[in-house]
C-alpha atoms as a PDB file:
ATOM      1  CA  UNK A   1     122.772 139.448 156.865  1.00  0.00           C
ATOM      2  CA  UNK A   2     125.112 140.095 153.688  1.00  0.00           C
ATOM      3  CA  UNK A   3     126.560 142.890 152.486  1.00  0.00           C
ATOM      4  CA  UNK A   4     129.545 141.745 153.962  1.00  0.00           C
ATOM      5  CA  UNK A   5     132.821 143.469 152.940  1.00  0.00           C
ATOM      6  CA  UNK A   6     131.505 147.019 151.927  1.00  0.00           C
ATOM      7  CA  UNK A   7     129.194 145.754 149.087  1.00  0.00           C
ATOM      8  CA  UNK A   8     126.597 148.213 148.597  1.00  0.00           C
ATOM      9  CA  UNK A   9     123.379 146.679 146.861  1.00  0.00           C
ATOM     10  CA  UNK A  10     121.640 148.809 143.891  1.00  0.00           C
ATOM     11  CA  UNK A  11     118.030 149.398 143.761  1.00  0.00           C
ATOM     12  CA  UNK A  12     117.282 146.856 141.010  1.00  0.00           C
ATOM     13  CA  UNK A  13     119.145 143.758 142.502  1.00  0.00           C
ATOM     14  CA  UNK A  14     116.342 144.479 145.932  1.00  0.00           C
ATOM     15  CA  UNK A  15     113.174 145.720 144.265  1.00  0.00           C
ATOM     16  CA  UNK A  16     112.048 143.182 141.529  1.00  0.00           C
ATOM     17  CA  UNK A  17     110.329 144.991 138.693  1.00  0.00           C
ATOM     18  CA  UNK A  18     108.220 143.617 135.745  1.00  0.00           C
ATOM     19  CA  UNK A  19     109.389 141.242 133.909  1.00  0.00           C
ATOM     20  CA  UNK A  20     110.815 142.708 130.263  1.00  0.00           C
ATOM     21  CA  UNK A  21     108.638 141.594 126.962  1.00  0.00           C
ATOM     22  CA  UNK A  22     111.290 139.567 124.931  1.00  0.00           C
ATOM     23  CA  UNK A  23     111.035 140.594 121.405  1.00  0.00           C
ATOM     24  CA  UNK A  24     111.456 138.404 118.400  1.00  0.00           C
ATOM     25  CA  UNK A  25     113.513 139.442 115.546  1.00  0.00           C
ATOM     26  CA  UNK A  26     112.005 140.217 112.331  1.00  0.00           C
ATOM     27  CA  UNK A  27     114.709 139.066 110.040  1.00  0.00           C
ATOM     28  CA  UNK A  28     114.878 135.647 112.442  1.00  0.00           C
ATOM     29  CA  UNK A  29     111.021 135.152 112.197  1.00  0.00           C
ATOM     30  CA  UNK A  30     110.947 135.839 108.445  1.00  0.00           C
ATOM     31  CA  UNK A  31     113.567 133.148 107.892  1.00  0.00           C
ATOM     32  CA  UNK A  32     112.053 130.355 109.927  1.00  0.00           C
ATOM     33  CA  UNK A  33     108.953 131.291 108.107  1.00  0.00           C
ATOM     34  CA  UNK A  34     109.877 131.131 104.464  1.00  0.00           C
ATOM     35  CA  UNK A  35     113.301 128.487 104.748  1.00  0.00           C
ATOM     36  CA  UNK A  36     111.942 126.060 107.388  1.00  0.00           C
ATOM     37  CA  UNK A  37     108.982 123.888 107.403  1.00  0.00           C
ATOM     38  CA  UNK A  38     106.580 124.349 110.037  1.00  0.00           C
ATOM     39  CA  UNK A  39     106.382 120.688 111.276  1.00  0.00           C
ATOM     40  CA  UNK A  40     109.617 118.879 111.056  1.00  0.00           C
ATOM     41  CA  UNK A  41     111.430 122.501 111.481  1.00  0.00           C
ATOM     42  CA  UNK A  42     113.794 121.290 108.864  1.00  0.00           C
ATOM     43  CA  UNK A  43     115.066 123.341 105.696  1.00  0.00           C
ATOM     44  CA  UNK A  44     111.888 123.071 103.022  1.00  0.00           C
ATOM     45  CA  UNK A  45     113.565 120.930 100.039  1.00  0.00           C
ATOM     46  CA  UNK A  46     111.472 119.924  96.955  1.00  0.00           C
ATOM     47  CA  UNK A  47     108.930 118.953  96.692  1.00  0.00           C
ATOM     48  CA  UNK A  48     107.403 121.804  99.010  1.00  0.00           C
ATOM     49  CA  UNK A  49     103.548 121.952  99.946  1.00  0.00           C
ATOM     50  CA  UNK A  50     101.471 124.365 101.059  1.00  0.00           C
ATOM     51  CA  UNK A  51      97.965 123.801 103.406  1.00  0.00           C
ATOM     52  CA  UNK A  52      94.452 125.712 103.012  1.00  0.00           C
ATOM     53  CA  UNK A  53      96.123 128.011 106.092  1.00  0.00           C
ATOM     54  CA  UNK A  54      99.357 129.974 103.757  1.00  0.00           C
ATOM     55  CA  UNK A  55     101.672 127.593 105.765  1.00  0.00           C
ATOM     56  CA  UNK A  56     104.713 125.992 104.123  1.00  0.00           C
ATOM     57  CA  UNK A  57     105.958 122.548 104.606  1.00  0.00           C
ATOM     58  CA  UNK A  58     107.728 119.274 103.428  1.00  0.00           C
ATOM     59  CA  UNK A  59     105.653 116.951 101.607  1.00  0.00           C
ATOM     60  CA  UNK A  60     107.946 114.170 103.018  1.00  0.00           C
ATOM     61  CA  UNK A  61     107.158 115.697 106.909  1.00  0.00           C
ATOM     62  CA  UNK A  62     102.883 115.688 106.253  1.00  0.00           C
ATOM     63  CA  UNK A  63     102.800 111.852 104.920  1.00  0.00           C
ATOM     64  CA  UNK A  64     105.137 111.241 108.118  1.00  0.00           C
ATOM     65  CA  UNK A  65     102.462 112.565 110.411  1.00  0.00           C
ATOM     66  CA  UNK A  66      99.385 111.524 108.774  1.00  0.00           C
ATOM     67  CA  UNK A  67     100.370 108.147 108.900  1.00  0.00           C
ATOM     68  CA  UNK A  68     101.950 108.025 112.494  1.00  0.00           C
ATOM     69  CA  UNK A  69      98.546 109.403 114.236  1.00  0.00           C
ATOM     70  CA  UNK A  70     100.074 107.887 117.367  1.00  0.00           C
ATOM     71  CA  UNK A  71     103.102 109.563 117.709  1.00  0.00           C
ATOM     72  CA  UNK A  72     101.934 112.867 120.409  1.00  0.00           C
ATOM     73  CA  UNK A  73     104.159 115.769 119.012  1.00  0.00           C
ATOM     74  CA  UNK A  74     104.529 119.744 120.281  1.00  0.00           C
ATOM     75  CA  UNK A  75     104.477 120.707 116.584  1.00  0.00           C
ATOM     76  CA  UNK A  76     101.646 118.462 115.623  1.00  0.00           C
ATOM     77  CA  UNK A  77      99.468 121.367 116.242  1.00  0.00           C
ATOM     78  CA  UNK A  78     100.568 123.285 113.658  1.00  0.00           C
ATOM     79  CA  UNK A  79      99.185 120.591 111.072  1.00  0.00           C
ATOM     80  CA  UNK A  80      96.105 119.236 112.654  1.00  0.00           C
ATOM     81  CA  UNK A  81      93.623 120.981 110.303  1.00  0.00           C
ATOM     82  CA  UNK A  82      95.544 118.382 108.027  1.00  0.00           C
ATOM     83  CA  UNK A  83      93.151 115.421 107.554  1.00  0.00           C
ATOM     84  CA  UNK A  84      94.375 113.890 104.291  1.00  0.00           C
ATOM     85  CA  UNK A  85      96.771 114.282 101.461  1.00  0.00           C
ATOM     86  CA  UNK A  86      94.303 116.642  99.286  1.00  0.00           C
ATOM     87  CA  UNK A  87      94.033 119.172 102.104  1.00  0.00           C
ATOM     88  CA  UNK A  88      97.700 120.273 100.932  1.00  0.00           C
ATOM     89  CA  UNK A  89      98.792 121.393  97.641  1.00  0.00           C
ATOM     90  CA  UNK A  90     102.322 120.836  95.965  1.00  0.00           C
ATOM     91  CA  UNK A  91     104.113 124.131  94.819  1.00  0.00           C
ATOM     92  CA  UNK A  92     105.218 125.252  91.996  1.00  0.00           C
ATOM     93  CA  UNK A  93     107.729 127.630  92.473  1.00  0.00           C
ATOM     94  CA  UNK A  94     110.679 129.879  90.325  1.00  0.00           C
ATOM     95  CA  UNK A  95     113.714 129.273  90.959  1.00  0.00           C
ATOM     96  CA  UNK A  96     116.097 132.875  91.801  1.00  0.00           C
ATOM     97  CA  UNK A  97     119.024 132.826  89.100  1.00  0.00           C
ATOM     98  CA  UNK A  98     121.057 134.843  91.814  1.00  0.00           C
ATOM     99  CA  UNK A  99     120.593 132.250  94.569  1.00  0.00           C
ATOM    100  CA  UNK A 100     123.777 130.206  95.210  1.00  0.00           C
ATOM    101  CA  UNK A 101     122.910 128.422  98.387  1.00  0.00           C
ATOM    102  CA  UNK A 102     125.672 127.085  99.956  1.00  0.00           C
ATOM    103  CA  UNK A 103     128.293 126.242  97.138  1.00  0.00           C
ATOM    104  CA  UNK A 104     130.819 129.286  97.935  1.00  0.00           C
ATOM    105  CA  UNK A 105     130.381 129.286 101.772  1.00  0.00           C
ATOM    106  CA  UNK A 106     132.779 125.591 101.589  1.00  0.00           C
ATOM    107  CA  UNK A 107     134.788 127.082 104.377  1.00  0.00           C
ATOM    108  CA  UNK A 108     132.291 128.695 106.428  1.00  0.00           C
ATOM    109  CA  UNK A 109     133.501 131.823 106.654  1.00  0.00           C
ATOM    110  CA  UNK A 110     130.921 133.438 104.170  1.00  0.00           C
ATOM    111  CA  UNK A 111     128.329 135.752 105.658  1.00  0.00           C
ATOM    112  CA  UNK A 112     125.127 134.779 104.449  1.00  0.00           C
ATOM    113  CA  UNK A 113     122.959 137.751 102.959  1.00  0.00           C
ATOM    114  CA  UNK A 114     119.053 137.045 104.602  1.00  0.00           C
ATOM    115  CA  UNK A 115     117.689 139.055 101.861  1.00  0.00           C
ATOM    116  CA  UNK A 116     118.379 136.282  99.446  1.00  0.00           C
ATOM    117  CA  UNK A 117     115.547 133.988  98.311  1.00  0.00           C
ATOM    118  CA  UNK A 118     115.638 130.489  96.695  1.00  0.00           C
ATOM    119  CA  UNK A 119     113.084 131.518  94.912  1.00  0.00           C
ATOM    120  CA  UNK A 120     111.064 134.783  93.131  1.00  0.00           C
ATOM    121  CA  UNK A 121     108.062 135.851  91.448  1.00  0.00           C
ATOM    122  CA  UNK A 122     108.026 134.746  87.895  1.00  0.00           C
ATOM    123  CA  UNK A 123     106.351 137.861  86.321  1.00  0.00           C
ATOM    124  CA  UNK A 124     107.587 140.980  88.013  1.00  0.00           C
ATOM    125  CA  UNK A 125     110.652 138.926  90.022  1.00  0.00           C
ATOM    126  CA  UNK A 126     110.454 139.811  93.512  1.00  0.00           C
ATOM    127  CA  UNK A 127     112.654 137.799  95.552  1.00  0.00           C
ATOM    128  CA  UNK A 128     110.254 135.088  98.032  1.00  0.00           C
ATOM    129  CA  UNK A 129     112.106 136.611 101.441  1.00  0.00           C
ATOM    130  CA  UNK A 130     108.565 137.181 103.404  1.00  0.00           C
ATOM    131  CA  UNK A 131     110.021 141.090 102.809  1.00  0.00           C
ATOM    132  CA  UNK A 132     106.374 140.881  99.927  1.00  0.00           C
ATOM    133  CA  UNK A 133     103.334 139.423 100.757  1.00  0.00           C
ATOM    134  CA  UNK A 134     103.159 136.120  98.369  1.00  0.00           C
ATOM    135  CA  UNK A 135     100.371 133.863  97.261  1.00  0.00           C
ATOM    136  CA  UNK A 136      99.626 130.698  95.527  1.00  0.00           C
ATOM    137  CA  UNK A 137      96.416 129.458  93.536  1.00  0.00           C
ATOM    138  CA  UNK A 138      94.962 126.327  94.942  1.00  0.00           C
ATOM    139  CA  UNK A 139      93.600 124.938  91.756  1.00  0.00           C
ATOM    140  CA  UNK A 140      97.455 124.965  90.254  1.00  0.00           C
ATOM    141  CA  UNK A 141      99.704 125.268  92.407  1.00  0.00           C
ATOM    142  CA  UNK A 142     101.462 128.165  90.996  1.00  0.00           C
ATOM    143  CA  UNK A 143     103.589 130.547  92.966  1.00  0.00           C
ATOM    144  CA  UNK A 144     102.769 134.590  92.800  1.00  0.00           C
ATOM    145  CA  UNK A 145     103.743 138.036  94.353  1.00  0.00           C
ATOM    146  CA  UNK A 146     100.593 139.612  95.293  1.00  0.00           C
ATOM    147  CA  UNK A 147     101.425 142.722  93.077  1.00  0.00           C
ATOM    148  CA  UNK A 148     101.728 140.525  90.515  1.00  0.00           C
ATOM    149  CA  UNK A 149      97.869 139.557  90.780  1.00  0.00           C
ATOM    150  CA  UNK A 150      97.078 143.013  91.585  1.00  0.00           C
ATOM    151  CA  UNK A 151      98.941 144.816  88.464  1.00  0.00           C
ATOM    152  CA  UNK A 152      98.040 142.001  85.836  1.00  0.00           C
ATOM    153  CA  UNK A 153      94.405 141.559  86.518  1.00  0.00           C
ATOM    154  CA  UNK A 154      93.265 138.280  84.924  1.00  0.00           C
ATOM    155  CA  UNK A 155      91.234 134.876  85.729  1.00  0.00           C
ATOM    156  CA  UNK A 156      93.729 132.704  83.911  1.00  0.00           C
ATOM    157  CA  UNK A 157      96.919 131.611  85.699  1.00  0.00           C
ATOM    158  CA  UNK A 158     100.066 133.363  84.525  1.00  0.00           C
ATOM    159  CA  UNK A 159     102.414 130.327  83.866  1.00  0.00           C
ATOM    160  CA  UNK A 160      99.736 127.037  83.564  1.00  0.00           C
ATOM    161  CA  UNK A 161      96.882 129.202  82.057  1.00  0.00           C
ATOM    162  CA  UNK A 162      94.460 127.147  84.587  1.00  0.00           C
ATOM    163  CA  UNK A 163      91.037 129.500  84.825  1.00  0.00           C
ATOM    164  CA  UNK A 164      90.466 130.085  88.618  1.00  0.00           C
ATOM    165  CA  UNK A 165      88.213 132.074  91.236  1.00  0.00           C
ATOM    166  CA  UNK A 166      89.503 134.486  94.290  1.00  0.00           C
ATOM    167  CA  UNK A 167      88.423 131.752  96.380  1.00  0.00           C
ATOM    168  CA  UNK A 168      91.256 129.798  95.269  1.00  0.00           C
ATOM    169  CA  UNK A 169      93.722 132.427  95.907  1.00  0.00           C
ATOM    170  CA  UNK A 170      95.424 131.986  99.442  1.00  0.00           C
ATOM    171  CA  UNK A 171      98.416 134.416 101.022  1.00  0.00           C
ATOM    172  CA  UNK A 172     101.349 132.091 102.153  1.00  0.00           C
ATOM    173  CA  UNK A 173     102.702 133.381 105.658  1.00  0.00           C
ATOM    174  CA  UNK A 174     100.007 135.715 106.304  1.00  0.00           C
ATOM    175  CA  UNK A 175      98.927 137.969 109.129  1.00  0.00           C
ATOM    176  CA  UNK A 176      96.520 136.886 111.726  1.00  0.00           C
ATOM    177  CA  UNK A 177      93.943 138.395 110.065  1.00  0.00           C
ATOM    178  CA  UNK A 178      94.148 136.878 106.657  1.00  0.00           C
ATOM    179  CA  UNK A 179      94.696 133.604 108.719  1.00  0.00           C
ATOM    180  CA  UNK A 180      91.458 133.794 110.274  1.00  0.00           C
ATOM    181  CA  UNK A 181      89.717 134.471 106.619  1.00  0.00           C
ATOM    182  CA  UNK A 182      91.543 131.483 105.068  1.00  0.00           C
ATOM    183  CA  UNK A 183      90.003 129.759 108.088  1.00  0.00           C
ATOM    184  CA  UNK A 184      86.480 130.417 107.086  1.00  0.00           C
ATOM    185  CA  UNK A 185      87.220 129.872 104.023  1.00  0.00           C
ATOM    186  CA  UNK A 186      88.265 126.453 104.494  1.00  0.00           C
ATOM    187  CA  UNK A 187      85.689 125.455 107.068  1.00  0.00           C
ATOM    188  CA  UNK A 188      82.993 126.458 104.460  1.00  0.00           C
ATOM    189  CA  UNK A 189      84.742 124.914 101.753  1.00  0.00           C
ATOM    190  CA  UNK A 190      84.798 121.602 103.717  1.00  0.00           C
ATOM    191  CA  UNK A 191      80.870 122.094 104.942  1.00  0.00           C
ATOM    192  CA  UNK A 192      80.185 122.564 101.170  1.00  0.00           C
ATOM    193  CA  UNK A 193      81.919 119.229 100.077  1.00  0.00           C
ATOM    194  CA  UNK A 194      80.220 117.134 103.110  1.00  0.00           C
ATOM    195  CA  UNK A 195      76.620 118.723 101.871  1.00  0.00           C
ATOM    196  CA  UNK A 196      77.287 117.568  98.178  1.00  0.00           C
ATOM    197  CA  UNK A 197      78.465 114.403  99.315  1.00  0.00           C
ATOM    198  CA  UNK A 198      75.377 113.805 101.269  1.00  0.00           C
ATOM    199  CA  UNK A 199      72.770 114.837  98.126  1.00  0.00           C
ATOM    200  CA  UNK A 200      74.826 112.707  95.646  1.00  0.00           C
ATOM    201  CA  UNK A 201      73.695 109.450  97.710  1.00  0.00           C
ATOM    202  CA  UNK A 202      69.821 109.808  97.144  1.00  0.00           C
ATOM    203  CA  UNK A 203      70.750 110.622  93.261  1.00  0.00           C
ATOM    204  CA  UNK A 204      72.547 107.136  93.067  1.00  0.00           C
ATOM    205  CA  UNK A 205      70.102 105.233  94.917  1.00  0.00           C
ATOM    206  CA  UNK A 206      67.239 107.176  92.732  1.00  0.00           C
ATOM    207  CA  UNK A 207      69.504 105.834  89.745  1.00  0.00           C
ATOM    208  CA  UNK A 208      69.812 102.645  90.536  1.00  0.00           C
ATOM    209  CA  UNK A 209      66.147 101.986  91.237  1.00  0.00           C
ATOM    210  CA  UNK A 210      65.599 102.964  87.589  1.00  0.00           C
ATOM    211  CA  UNK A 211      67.843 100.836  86.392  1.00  0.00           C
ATOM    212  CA  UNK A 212      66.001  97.833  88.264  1.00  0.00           C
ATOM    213  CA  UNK A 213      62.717  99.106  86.840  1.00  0.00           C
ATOM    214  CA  UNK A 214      63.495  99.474  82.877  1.00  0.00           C
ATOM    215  CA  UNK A 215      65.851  95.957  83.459  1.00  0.00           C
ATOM    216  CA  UNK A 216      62.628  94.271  84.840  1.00  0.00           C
ATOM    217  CA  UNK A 217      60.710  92.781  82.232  1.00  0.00           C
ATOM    218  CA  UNK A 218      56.966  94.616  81.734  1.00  0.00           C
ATOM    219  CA  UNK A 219      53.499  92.903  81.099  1.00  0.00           C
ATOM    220  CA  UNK A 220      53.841  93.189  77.454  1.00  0.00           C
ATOM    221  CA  UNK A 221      57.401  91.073  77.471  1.00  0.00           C
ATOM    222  CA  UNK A 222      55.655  88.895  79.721  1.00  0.00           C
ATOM    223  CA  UNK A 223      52.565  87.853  77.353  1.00  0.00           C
ATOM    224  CA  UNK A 224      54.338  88.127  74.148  1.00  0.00           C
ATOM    225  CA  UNK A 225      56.082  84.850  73.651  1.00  0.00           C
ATOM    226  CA  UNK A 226      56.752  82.094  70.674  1.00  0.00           C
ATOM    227  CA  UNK A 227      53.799  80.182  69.209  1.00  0.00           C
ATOM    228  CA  UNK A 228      56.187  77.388  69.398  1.00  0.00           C
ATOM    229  CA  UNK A 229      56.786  77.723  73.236  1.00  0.00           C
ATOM    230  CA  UNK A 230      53.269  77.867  74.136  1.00  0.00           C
ATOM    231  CA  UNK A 231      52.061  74.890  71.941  1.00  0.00           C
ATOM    232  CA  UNK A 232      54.949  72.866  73.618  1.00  0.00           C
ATOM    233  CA  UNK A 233      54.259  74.107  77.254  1.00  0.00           C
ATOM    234  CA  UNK A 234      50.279  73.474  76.758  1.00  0.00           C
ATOM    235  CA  UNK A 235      51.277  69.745  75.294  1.00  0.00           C
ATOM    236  CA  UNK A 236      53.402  69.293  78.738  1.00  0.00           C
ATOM    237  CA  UNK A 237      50.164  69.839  80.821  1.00  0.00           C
ATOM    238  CA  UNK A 238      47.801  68.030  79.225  1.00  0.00           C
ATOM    239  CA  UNK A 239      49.791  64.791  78.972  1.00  0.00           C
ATOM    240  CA  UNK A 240      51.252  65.732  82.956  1.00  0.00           C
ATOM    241  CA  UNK A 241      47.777  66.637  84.307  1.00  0.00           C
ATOM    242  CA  UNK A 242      44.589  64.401  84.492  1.00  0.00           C
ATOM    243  CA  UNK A 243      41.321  65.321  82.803  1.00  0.00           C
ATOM    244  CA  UNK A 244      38.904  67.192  85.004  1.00  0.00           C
ATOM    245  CA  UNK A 245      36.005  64.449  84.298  1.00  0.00           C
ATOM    246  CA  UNK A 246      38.131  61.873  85.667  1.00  0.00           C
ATOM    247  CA  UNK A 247      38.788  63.631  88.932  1.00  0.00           C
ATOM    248  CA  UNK A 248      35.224  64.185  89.451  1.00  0.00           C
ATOM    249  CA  UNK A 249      34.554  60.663  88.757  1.00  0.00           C
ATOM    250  CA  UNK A 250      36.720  59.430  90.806  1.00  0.00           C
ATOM    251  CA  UNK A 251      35.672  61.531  93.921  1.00  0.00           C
ATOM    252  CA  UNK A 252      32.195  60.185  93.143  1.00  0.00           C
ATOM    253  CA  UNK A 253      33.128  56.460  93.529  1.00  0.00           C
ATOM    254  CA  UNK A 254      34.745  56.859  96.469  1.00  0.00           C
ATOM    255  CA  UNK A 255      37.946  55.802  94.947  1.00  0.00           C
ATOM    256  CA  UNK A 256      40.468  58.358  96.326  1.00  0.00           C
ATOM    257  CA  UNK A 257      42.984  55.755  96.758  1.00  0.00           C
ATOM    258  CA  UNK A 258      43.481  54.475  93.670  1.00  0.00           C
ATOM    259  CA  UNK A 259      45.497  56.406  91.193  1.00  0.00           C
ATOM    260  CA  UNK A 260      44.069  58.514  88.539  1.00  0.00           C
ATOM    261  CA  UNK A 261      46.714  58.395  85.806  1.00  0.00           C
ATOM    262  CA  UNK A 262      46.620  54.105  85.836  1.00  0.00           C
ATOM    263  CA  UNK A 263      44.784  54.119  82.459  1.00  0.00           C
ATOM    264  CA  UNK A 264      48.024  56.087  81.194  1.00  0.00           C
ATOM    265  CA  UNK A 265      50.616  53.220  82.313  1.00  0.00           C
ATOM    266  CA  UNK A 266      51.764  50.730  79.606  1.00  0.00           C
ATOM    267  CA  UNK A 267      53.622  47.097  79.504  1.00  0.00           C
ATOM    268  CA  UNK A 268      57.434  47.565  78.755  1.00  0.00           C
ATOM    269  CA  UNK A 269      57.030  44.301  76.607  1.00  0.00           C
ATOM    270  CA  UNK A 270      55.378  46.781  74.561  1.00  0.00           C
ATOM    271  CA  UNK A 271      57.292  49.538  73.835  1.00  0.00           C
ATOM    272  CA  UNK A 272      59.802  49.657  71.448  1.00  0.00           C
ATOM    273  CA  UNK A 273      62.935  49.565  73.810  1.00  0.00           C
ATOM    274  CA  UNK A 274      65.838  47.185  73.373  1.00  0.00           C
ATOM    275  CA  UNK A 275      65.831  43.813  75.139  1.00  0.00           C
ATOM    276  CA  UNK A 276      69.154  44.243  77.090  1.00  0.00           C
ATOM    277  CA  UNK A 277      66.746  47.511  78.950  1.00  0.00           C
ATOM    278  CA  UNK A 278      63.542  45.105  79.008  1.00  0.00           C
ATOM    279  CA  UNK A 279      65.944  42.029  80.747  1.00  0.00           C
ATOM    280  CA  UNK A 280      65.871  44.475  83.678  1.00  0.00           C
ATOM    281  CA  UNK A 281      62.395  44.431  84.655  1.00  0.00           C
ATOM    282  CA  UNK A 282      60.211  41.454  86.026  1.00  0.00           C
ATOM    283  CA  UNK A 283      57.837  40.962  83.539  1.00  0.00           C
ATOM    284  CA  UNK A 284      60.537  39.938  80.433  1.00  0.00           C
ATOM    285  CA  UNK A 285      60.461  36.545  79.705  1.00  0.00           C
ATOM    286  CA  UNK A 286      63.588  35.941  80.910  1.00  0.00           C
ATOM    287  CA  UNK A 287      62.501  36.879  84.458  1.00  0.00           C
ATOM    288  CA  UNK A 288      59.975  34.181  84.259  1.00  0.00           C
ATOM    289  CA  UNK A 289      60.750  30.755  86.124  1.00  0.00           C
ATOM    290  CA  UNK A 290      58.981  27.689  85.203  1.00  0.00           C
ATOM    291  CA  UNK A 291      57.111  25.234  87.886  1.00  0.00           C
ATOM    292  CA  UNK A 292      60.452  23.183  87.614  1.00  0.00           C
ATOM    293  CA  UNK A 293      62.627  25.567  88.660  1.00  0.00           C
ATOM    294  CA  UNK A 294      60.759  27.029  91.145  1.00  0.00           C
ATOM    295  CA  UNK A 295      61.456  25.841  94.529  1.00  0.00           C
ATOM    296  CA  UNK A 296      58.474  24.497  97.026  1.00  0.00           C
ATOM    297  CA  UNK A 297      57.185  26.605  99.752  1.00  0.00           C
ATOM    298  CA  UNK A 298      57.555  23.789 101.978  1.00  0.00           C
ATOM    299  CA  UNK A 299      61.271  23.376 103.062  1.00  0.00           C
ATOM    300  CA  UNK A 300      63.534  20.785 105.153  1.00  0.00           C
ATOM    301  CA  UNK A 301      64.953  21.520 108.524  1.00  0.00           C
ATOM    302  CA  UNK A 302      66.405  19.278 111.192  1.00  0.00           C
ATOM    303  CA  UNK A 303      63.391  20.739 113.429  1.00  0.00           C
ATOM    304  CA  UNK A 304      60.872  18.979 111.582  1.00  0.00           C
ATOM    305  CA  UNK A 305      61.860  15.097 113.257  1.00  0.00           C
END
């Protein structure tokens, strides 16, 4: 059954112990955190954006997966509090003097110092390494140590001058616990906007109702009119409509067939129209045929014999 040869089995290749919690290095963490972007896992390259949650990414990666909604990804989880464009904000970050990046490492045989930072604080210059807690303002974008904020109390941005509140302060690559603040922070945030959105509608329609009220013309437009339009309107209905004694006459007679505005007609011969117009009706002259030329109503067929 083994052991064949004069092998002599330890304790730890029989009895299986518990399995060994494999720790993750600091300085490895750190630089995925602060030199990768959390979706695509590709080097962060300009321009760099930041969500409500302190995470950094590529603004090229988050239009990528907002539009392809289809595409089922591991890392898609890591952005799915990202609904739309303004749920991220672009960076605006200071670039380190002292940061050379790959242009002397041609040969690869350079060791590359982790402590280095593309980029630092612009007012007390602390390199952006994840070895200081950092923070950006979501009104501006700008890029700040936290001691920074803390030393140089002020409400005004340090570099734009943009006024803003703590709420708009957010910790980039926090802890779980600030994590779980910036979460309730943006949850509210987001209630907040879907509330205002919802009380803005009744204003508008409240708005546009008075619009349609004051645009509606009121008694007193209604009654004031020209003295011109009213004589001209009042001439239209008497000559249009028949005299009220003539109605009632006529219902008393028995007449109802017999039209009431007959008294009203006229001859054409009459009037003063031209006699090419009058040629057209029966009762010109020319319309008229003597007994001569009219024929006799009794006429000659071969059915008469």
């Amino acid at each position: 059954m083994g052991c064949d040869g004069g092998t002599i089995p330890k304790r730890h290749e029989l009895v299986k112990g518990p399995k060994k919690v494999e720790k993750v290095d600091k300085d490895a963490e750190l630089v995925a955190q602060w030199n990768y972007c959390t979706l695509s896992q590709e080097i962060l390259r300009r321009p760099i954006v930041a969500c409500e949650l302190g995470r950094l990414y590529n603004k090229d990666a988050i239009i990528e997966f907002l539009l392809d909604k289809s595409s089922e990804k591991a890392l898609g989880k890591a952005a799915s509090h990202i609904k739309s464009i303004k749920n991220v904000t672009e960076l605006r970050l200071s670039d380190n003097p002292a940061w050379e990046g790959d242009k002397g490492n041609t040969k690869g045989d350079r060791h590359d110092d982790l402590q280095r930072a593309r980029f630092i604080c612009p007012v007390v210059g602390l390199e952006m390494n994840g070895r200081h807690r950092f923070c950006f303002l979501r009104c501006c974008g700008c890029v700040f140590s936290e001691r920074a904020l803390k030393e140089i109390k002020a409400e005004v941005c340090h570099t734009c001058g943009a006024a803003f509140q703590e709420d708009d302060v957010i910790v980039l690559n926090g802890t779980k616990e600030d994590v779980e603040t910036l979460k309730r922070r943006m949850e509210g945030r987001r209630l907040r906007a879907k509330l205002g959105k919802k009380t803005k509608k009744p204003k508008v329609a409240e708005s546009l109702s008075k619009l349609d009220v004051s645009e509606a013309p009121g008694p007193s437009k209604m009654k004031t009119a020209k003295p011109e339009e009213t004589s001209l309107d009042s001439q239209e209905k008497k000559t249009t409509l028949p005299p009220r004694s003539a109605a009632k006459k006529g219902s008393s007679s028995g007449k109802a067939g017999k039209p009431l505005c007959g008294a009203m007609k006229r001859s054409i011969a009459d009037s003063g129209e031209s006699e090419a117009y009058k040629s057209l009706f029966t009762t010109h002259s020319s319309a008229k045929r003597s007994k001569e030329e009219s024929a006799h109503w009794v006429t000659h067929t071969s059915y008469c014999f």
